[in-house]
N, C-alpha and C. Protein backbone atom coordinates (compact mmCIF):
# COMPACT_ATOMS: atom_id res chain seq x y z
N UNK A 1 -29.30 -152.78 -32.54
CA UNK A 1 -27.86 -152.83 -32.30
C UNK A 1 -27.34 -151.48 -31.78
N UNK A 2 -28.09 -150.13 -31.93
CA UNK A 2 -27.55 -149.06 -31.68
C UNK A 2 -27.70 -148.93 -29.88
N UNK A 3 -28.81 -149.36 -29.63
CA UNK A 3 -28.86 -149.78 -28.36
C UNK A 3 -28.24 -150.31 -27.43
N UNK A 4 -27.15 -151.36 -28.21
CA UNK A 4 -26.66 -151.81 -27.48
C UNK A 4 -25.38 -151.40 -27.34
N UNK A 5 -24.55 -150.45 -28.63
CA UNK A 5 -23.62 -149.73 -28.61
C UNK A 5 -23.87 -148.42 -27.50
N UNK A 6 -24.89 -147.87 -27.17
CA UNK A 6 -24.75 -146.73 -26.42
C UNK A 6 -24.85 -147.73 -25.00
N UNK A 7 -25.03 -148.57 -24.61
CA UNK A 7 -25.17 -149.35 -23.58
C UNK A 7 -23.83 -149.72 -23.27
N UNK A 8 -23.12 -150.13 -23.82
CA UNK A 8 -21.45 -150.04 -23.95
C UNK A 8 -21.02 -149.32 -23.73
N UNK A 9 -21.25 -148.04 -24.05
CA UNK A 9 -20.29 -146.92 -24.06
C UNK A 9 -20.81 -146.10 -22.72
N UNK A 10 -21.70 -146.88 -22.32
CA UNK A 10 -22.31 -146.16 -20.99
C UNK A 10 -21.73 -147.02 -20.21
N UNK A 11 -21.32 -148.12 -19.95
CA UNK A 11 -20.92 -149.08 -19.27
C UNK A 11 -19.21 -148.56 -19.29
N UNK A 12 -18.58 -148.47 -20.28
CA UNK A 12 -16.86 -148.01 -20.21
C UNK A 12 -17.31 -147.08 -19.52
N UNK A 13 -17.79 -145.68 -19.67
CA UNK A 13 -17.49 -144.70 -19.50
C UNK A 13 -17.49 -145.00 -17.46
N UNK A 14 -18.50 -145.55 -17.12
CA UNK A 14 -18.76 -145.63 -15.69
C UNK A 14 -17.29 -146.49 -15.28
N UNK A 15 -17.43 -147.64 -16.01
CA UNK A 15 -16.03 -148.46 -15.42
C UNK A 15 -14.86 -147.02 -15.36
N UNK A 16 -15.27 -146.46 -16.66
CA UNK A 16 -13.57 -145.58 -16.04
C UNK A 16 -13.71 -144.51 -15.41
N UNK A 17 -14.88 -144.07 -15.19
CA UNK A 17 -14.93 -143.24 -14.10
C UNK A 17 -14.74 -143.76 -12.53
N UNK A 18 -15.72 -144.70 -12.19
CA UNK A 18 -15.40 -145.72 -11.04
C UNK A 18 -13.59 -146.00 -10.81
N UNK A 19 -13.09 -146.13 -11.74
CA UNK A 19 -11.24 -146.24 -11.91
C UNK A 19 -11.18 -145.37 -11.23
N UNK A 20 -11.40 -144.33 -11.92
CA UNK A 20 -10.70 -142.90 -11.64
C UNK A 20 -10.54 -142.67 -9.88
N UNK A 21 -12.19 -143.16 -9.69
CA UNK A 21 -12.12 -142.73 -8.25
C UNK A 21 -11.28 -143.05 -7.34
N UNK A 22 -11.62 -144.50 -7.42
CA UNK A 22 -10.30 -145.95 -6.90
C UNK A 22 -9.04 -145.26 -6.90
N UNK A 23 -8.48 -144.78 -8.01
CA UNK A 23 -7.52 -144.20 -8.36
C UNK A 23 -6.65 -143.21 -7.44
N UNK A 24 -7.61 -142.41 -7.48
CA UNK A 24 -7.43 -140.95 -6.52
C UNK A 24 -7.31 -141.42 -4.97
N UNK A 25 -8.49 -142.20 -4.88
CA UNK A 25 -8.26 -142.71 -3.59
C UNK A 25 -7.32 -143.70 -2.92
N UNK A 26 -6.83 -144.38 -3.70
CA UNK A 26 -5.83 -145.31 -3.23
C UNK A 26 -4.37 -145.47 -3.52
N UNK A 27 -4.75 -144.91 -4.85
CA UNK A 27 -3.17 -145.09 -5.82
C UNK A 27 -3.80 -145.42 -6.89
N UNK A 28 -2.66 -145.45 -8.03
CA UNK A 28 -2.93 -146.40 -9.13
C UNK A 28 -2.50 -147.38 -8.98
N UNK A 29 -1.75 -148.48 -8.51
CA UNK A 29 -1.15 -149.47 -8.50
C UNK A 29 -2.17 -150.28 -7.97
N UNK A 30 -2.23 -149.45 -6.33
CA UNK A 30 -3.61 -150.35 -5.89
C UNK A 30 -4.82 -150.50 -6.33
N UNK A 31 -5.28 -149.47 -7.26
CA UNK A 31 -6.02 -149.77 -7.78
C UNK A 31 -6.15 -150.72 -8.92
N UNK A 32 -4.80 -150.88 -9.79
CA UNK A 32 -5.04 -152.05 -10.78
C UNK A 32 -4.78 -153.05 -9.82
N UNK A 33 -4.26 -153.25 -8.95
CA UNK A 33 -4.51 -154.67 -8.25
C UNK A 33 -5.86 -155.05 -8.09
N UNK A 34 -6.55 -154.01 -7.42
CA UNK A 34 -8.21 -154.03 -6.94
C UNK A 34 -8.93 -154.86 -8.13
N UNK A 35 -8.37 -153.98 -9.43
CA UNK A 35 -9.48 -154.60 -10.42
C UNK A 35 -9.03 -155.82 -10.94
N UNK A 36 -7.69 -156.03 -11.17
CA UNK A 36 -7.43 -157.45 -11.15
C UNK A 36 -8.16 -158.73 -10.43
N UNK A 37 -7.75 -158.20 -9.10
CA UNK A 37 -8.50 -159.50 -8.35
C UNK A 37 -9.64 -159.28 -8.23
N UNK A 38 -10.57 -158.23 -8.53
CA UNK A 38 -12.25 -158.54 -8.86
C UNK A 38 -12.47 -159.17 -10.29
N UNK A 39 -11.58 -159.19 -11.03
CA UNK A 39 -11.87 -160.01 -12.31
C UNK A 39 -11.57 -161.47 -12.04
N UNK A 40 -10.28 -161.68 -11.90
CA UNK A 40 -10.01 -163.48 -11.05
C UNK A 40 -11.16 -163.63 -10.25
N UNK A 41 -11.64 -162.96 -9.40
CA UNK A 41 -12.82 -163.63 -8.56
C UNK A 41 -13.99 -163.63 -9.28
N UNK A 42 -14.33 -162.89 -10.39
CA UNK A 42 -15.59 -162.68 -11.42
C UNK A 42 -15.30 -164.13 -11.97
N UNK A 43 -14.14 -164.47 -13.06
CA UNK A 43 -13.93 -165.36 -13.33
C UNK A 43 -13.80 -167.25 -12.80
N UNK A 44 -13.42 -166.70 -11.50
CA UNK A 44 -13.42 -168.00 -10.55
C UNK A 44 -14.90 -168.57 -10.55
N UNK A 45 -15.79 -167.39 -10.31
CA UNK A 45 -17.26 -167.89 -9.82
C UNK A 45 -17.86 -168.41 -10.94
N UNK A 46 -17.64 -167.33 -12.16
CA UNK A 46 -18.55 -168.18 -13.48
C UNK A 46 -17.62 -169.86 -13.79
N UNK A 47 -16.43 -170.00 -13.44
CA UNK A 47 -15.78 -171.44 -13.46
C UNK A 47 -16.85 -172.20 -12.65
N UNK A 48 -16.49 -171.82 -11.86
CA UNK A 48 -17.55 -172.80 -10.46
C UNK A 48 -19.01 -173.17 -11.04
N UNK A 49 -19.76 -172.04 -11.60
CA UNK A 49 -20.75 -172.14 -11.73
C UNK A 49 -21.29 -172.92 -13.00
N UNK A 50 -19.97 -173.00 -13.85
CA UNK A 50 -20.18 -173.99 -15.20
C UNK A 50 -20.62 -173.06 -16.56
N UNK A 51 -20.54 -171.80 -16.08
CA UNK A 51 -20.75 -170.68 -17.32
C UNK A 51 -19.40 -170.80 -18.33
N UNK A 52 -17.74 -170.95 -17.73
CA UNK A 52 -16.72 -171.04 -18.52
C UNK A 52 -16.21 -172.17 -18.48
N UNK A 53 -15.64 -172.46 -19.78
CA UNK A 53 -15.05 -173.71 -18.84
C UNK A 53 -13.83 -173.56 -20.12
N UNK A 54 -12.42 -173.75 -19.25
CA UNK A 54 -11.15 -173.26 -19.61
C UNK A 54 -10.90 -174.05 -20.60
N UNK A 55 -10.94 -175.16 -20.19
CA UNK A 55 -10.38 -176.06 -21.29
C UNK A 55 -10.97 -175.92 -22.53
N UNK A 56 -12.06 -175.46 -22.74
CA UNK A 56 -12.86 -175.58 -24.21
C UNK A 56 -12.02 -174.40 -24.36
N UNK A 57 -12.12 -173.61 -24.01
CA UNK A 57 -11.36 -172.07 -24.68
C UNK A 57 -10.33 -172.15 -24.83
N UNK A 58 -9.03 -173.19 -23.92
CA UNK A 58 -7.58 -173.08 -24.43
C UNK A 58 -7.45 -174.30 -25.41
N UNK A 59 -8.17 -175.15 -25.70
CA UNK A 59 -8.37 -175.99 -27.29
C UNK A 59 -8.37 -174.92 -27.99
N UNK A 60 -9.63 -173.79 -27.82
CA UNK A 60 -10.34 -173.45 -29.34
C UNK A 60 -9.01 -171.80 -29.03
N UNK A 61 -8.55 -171.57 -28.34
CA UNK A 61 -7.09 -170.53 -29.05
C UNK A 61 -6.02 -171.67 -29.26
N UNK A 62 -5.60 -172.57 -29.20
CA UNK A 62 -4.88 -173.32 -30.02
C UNK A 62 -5.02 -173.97 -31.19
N UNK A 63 -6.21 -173.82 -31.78
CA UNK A 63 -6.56 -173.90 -32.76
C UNK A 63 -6.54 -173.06 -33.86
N UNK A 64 -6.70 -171.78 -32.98
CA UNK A 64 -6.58 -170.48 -33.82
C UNK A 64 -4.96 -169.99 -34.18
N UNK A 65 -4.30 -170.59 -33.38
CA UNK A 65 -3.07 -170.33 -33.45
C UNK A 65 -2.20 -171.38 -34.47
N UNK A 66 -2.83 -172.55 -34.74
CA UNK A 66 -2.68 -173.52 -35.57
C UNK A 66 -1.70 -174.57 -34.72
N UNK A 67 -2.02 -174.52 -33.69
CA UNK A 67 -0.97 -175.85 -33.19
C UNK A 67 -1.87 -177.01 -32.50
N UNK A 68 -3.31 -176.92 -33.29
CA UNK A 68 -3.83 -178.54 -33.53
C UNK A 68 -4.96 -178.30 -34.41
């Protein structure tokens, strides 16, 4: 498990360095747009591909929320 915590923390640290760069270089604004729509498109593809599938997940947080 420790393995996989320094694997994490190697993984943030790059995501926010990679930010940073984006950052400097474009703006910040544009840059949270950038990463926005690489996440919608991350997300679109695992939809497509049958890895997520929405509806099971907005049952199981309404469940958690107690409204079924």
């Amino acid at each position: 498990m420790k393995d996989m915590n320094t694997y994490l923390k190697v993984m943030g640290a790059t995501f926010g360095f990679v930010f940073a760069l984006i950052a400097f270089a474009v703006g910040l604004w544009q840059a949270i747009v950038m990463i926005v729509c690489g996440l919608i498109g991350f997300l679109a593809i695992k939809f497509w591909l049958g890895e997520i599938d929405f509806i099971e997940w907005y049952e199981e947080f309404l469940k958690r929320r107690g409204k079924r």
